[in-house]
Protein backbone atom coordinates (compact mmCIF):
# COMPACT_ATOMS: atom_id res chain seq x y z
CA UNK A 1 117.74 6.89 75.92
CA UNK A 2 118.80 9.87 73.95
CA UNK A 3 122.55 9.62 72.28
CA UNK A 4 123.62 12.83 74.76
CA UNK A 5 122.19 11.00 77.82
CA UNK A 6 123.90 7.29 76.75
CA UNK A 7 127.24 9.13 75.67
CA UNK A 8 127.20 10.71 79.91
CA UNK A 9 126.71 7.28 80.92
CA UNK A 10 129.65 6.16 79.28
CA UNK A 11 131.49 8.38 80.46
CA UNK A 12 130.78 7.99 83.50
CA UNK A 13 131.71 4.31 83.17
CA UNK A 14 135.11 5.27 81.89
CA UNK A 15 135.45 7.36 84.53
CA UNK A 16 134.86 5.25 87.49
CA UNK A 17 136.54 2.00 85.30
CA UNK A 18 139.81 4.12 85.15
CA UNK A 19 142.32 1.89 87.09
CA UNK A 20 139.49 -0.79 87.71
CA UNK A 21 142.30 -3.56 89.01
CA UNK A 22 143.35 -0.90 92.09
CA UNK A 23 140.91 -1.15 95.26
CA UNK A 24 140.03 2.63 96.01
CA UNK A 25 140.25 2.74 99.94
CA UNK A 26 136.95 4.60 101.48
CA UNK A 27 136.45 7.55 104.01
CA UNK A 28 136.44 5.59 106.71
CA UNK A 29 139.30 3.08 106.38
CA UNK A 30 139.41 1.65 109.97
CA UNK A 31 136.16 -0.74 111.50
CA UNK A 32 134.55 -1.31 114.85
CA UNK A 33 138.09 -2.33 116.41
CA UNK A 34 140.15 0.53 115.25
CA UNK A 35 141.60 -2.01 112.41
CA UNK A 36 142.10 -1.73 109.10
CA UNK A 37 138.38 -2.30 107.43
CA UNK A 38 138.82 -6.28 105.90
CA UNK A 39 136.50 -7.34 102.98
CA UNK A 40 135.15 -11.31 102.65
CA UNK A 41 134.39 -12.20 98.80
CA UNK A 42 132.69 -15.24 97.46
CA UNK A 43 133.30 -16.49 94.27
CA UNK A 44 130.95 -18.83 91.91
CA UNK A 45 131.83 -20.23 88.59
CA UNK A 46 132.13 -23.31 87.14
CA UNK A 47 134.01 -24.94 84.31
CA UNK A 48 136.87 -26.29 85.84
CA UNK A 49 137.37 -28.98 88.10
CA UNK A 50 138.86 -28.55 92.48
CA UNK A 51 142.09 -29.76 91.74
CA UNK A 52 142.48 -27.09 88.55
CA UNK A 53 141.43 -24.54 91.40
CA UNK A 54 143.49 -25.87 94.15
CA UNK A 55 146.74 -25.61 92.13
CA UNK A 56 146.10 -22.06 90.89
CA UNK A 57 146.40 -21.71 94.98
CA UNK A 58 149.71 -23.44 95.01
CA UNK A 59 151.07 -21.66 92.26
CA UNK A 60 150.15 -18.14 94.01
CA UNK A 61 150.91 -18.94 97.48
CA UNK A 62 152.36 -21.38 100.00
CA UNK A 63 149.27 -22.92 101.22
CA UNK A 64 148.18 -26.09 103.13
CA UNK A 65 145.19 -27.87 101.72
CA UNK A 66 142.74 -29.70 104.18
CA UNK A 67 139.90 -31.80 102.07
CA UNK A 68 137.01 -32.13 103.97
CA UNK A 69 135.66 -34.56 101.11
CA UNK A 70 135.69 -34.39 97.10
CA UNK A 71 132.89 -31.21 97.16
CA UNK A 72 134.90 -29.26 100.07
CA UNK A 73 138.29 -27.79 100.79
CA UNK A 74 139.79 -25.43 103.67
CA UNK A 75 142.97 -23.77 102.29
CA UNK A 76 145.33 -22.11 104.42
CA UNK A 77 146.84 -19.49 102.66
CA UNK A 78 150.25 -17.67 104.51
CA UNK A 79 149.20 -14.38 105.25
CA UNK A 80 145.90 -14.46 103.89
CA UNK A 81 144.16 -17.08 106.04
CA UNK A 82 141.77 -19.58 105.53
CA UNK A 83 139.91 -20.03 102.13
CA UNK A 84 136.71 -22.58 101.33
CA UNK A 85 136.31 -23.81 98.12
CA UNK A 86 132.95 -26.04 98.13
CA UNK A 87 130.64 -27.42 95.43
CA UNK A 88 127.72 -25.16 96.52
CA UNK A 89 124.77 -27.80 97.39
CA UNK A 90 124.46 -28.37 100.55
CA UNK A 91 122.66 -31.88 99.92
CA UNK A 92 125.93 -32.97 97.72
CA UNK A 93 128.48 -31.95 100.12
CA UNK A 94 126.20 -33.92 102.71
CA UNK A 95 126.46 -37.18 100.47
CA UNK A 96 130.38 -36.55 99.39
CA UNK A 97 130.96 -36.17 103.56
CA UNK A 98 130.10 -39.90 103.50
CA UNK A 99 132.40 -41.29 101.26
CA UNK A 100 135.16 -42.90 103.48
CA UNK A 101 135.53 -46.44 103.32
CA UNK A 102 133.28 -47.91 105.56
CA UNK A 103 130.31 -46.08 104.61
CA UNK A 104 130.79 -46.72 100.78
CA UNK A 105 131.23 -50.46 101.87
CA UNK A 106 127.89 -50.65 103.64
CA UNK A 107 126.14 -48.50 101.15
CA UNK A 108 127.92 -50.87 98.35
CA UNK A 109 128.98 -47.79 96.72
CA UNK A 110 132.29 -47.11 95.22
CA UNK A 111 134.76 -43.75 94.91
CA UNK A 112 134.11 -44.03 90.96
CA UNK A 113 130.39 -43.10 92.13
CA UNK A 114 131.36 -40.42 93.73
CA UNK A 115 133.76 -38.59 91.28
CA UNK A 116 131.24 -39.60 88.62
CA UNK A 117 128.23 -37.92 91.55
CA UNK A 118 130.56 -34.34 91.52
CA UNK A 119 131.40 -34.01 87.82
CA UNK A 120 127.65 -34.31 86.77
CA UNK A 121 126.93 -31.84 89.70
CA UNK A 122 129.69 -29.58 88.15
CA UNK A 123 127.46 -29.09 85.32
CA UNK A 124 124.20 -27.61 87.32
CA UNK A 125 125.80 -25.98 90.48
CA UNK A 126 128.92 -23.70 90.90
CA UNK A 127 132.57 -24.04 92.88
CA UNK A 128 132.81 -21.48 95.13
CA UNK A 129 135.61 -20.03 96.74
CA UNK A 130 134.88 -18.07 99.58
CA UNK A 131 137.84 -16.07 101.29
CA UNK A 132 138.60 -14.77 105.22
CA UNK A 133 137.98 -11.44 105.77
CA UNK A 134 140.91 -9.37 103.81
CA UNK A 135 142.14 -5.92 103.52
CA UNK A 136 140.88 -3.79 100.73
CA UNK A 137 144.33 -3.33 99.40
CA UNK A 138 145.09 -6.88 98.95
CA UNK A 139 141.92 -7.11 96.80
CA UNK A 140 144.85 -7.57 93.89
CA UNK A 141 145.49 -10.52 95.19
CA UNK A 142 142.23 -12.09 94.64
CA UNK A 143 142.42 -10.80 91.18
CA UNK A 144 145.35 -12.63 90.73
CA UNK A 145 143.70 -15.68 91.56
CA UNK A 146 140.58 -14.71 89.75
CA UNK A 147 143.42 -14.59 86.28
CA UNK A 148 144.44 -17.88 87.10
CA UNK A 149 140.96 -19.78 87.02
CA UNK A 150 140.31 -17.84 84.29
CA UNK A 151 143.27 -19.05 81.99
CA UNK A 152 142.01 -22.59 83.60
CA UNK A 153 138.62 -22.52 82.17
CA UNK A 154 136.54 -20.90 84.31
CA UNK A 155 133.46 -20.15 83.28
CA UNK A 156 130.87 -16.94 85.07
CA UNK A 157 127.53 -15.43 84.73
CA UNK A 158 126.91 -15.06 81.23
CA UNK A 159 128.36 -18.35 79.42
CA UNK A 160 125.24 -20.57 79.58
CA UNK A 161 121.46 -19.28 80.93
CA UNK A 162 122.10 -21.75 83.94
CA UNK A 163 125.16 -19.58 85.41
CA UNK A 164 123.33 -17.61 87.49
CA UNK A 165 126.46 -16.96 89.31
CA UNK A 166 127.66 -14.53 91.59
CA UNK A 167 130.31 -12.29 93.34
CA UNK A 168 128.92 -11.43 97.09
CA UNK A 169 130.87 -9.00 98.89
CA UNK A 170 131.44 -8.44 102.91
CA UNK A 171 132.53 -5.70 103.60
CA UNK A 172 132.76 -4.59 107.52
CA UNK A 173 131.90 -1.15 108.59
CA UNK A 174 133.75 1.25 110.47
CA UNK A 175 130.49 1.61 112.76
CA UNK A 176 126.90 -0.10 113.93
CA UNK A 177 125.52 2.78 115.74
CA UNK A 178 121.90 3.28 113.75
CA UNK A 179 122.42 6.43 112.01
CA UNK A 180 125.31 4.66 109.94
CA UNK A 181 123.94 2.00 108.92
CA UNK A 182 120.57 4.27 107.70
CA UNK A 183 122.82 5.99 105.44
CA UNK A 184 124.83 3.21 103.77
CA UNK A 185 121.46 1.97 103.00
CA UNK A 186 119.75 5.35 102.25
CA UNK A 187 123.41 5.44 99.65
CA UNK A 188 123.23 1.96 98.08
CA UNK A 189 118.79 2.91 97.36
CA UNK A 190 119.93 6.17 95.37
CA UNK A 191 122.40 4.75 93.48
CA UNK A 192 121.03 1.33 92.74
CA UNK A 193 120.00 1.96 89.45
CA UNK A 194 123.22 3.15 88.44
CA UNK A 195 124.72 0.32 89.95
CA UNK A 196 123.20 -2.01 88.00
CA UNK A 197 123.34 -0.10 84.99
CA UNK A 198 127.30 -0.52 85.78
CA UNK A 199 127.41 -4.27 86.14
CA UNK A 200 125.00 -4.76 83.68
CA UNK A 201 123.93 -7.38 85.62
CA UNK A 202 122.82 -10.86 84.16
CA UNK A 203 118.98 -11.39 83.07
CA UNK A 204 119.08 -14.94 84.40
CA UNK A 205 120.26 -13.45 87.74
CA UNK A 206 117.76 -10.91 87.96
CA UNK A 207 114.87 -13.45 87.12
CA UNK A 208 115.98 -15.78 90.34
CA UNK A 209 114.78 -14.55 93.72
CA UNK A 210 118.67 -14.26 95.42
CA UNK A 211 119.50 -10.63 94.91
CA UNK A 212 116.14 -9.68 94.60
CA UNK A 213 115.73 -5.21 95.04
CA UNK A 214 113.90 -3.78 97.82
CA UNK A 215 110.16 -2.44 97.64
CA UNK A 216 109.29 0.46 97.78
CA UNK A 217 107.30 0.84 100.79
CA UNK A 218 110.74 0.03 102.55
CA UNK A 219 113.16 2.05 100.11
CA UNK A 220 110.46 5.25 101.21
CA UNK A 221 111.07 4.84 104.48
CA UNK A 222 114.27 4.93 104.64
CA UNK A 223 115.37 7.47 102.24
CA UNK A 224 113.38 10.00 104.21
CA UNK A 225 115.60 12.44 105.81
CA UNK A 226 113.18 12.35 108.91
CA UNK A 227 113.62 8.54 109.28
CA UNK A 228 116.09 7.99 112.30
CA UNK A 229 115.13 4.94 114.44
CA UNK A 230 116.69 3.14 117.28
CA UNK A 231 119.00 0.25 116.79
CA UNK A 232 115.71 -1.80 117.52
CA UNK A 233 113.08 0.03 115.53
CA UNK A 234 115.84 -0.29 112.42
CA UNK A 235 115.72 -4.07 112.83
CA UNK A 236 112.08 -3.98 113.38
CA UNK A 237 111.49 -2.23 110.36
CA UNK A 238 113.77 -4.20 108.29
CA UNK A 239 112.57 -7.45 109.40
CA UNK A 240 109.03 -6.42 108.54
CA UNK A 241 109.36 -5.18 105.00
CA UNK A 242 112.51 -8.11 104.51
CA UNK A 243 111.97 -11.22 106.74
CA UNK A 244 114.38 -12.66 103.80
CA UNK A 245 117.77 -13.86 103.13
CA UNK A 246 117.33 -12.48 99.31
CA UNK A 247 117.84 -8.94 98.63
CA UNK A 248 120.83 -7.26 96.48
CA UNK A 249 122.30 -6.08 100.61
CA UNK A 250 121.21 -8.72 102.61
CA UNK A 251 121.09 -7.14 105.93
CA UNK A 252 120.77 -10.11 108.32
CA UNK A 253 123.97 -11.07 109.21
CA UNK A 254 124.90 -7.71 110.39
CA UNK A 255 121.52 -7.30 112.38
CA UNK A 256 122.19 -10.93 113.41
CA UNK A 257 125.25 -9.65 114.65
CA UNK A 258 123.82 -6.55 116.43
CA UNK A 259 120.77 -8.31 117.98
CA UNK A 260 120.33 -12.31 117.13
CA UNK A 261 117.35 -13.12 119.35
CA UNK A 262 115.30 -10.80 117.74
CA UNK A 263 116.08 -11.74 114.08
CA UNK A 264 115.95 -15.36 114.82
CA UNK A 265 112.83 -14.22 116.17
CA UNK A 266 111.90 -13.25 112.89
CA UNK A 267 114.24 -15.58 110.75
CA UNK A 268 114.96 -19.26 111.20
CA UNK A 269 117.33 -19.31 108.60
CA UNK A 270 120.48 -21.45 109.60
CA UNK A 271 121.99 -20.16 106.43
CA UNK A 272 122.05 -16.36 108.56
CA UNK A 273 125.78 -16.03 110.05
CA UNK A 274 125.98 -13.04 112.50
CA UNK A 275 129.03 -11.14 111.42
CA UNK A 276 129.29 -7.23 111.37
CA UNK A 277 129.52 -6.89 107.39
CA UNK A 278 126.94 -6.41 104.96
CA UNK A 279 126.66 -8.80 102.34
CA UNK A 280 126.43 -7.73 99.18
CA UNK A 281 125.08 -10.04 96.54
CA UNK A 282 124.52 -8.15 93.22
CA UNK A 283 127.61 -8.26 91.16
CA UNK A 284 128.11 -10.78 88.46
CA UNK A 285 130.57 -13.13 88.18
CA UNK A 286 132.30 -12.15 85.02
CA UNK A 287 135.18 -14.55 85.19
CA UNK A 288 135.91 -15.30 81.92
CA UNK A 289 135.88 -11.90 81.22
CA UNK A 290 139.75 -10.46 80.83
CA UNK A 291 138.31 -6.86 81.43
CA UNK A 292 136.42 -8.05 85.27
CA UNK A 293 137.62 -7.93 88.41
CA UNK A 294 136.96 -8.47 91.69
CA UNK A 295 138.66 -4.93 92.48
CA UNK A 296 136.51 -3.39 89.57
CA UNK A 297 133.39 -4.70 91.11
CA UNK A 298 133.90 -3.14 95.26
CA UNK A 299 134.95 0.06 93.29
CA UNK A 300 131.14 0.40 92.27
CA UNK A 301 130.07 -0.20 96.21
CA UNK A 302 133.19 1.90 96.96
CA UNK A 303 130.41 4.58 95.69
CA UNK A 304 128.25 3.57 98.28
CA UNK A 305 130.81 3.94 100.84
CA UNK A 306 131.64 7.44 99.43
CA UNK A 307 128.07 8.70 99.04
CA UNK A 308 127.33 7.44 102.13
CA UNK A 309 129.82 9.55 104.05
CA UNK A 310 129.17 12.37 102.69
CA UNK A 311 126.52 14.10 104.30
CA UNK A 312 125.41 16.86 101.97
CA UNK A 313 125.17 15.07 98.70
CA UNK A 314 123.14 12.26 100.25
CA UNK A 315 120.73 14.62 101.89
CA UNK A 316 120.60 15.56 98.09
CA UNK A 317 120.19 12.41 96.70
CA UNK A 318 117.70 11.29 99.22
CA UNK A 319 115.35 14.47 98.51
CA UNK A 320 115.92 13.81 94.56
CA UNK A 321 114.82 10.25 94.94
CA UNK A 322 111.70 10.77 96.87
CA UNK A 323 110.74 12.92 94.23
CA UNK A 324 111.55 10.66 91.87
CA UNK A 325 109.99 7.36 93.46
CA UNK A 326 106.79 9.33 93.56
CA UNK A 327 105.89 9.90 89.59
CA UNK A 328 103.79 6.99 88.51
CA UNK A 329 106.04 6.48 85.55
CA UNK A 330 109.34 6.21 87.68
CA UNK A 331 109.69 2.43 86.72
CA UNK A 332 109.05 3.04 83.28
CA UNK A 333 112.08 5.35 82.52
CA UNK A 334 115.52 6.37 82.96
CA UNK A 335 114.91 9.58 84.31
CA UNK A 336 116.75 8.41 87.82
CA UNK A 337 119.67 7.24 85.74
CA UNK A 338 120.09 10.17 83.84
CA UNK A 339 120.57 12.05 86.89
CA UNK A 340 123.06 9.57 88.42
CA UNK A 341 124.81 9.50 85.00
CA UNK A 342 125.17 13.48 84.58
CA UNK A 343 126.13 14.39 88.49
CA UNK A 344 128.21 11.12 89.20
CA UNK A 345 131.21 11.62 87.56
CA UNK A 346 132.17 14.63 88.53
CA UNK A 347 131.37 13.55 91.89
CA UNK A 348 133.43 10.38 91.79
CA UNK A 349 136.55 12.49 90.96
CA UNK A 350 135.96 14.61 93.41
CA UNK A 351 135.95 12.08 96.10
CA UNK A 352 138.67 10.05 94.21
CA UNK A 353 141.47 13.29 94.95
């Protein structure tokens, strides 16, 4: 990359990182009921033990704690709701489940085994906390949380080549009708590139299958300004070119939500909740970072949400990108990047006033 083009990038990172603790609100602020838009997050890390987590909870908040077994916790926080912080393997949590007294007497195991059974799991998969669906604006609070695991210990994405942890956001939408939903993902295609340029996300991460990117066949498609399918022909199409839980936007729980027979048709994936939110698996999980947040990181799909809504630039974009996704060499430079970094910023103010 030439210096000029790398200096725009930075500045556009300044730009956008300006203030990157505050949750900007987006264009459409209210969902399907006519309620404030809410936001689930999931959190993975590892490097500190469930109780260091739990009292970080009972130093922020009154809270009532409900352990399920040594692996998993429900957390009742007041005004919040109700959090889950799990050791993330489902055939741990499964053994843990079974540790009351009479089934470590017939098994002739003891609770030593266990606690010995989670911290050597601790070492190879993550805690997770996963939260209720929120409000954007108290996004700070989870930060505040997200401070006190880090001055516990906690460890994210980039400490050992193992931590292939990450942040998954769920944000709901203020509407499923088709043509919506098109655009949010015709928003999040255009600026992927950008976005990952952003997070810098993780090597490790992008060598595992989870937040793998969409092809191109089905990126095509969509960003065509022609392409406007039914509710089922959008499924249809998605569950052709993605019959898969791992993308960077995993779709399925919101088309789960919109029309479960006919992903289930195409899915049998008991892992696939139907809720009307995308999920959003790219960020890292830069916990031990003082600079990261949980705020900083919807503030880069806060893009999305702006782009998205905004009917001329994306028509833009989308006519750009074809362009773009049709030169043989397009995976082979930055030339996409460039663009994002040199009309972004001024964009991003503009939709920031």
């Amino acid at each position: 990359m030439k210096d000029s083009e790398a200096h725009r990038t930075k500045v556009a990172a300044s730009k956008l990182n300006e203030g990157s603790f505050t949750a900007h609100l987006p264009p459409h602020k209210n969902n399907l009921k006519d309620e404030p838009r809410a936001i689930g997050v999931e959190i993975e890390y590892a490097g500190i033990s469930s109780d260091e987590t739990l009292h970080c909870f009972e130093q922020l908040w009154p809270v009532a704690v409900d352990e399920q077994s040594i692996m998993e916790f429900f957390i009742d926080v007041a005004e919040l709701g109700k959090f889950k912080l799990e050791l993330d393997s489902a055939y741990l949590k499964e053994l843990a489940n079974k540790h009351n007294d009479k089934y470590l007497a017939d098994e002739g195991l003891a609770r030593p085994t266990m606690d010995i059974l989670q911290r050597a799991a601790e070492q190879l998969v993550p805690w997770e906390v996963v939260s209720p669906p929120i409000r954007i604006e108290q996004l700070d609070q989870i930060d505040e949380l997200i401070a006190c695991l880090r001055e516990k210990g906690a460890l994210g994405t980039r400490h050992a080549l193992h931590h292939a942890f990450g942040l998954h956001l769920n944000p709901d939408l203020p509407s499923i009708e088709a043509p919506v939903i098109v655009n949010y993902l015709r928003a999040y295609f255009c600026l992927y590139d950008w976005i990952v340029n952003e997070e810098k996300i993780d090597l490790t991460r992008r060598l595992t299958p989870y937040i793998n990117h969409f092809e191109r066949d089905y990126i095509r498609l969509v960003v065509d300004w022609g392409y406007a399918p039914s509710q089922e022909q959008l499924i249809d199409d998605y569950l052709l070119h993605n019959p898969t839980r791992n993308r960077s936007l995993d779709m399925l729980p919101l088309f789960a939500f919109m029309d479960e027979k006919r992903v289930r048709a195409k899915v049998d994936d008991p892992r696939v909740n139907a809720r009307p939110t995308f999920h959003y698996r790219l960020p890292n999980c830069d916990i031990d970072d003082p600079t990261w947040s949980v705020s900083g990181a919807w503030n880069l799909w806060w893009v999305v949400e702006c782009l998205a809504n905004d009917e001329i630039y994306l028509k833009r974009f989308c006519s750009s990108y074809q362009n773009e996704l049709e030169r043989l060499t397009h995976s082979l430079e930055s030339r996409w990047l460039d663009y994002l970094s040199k009309h972004l910023p001024d964009l991003i103010k503009q939709w920031r006033a």
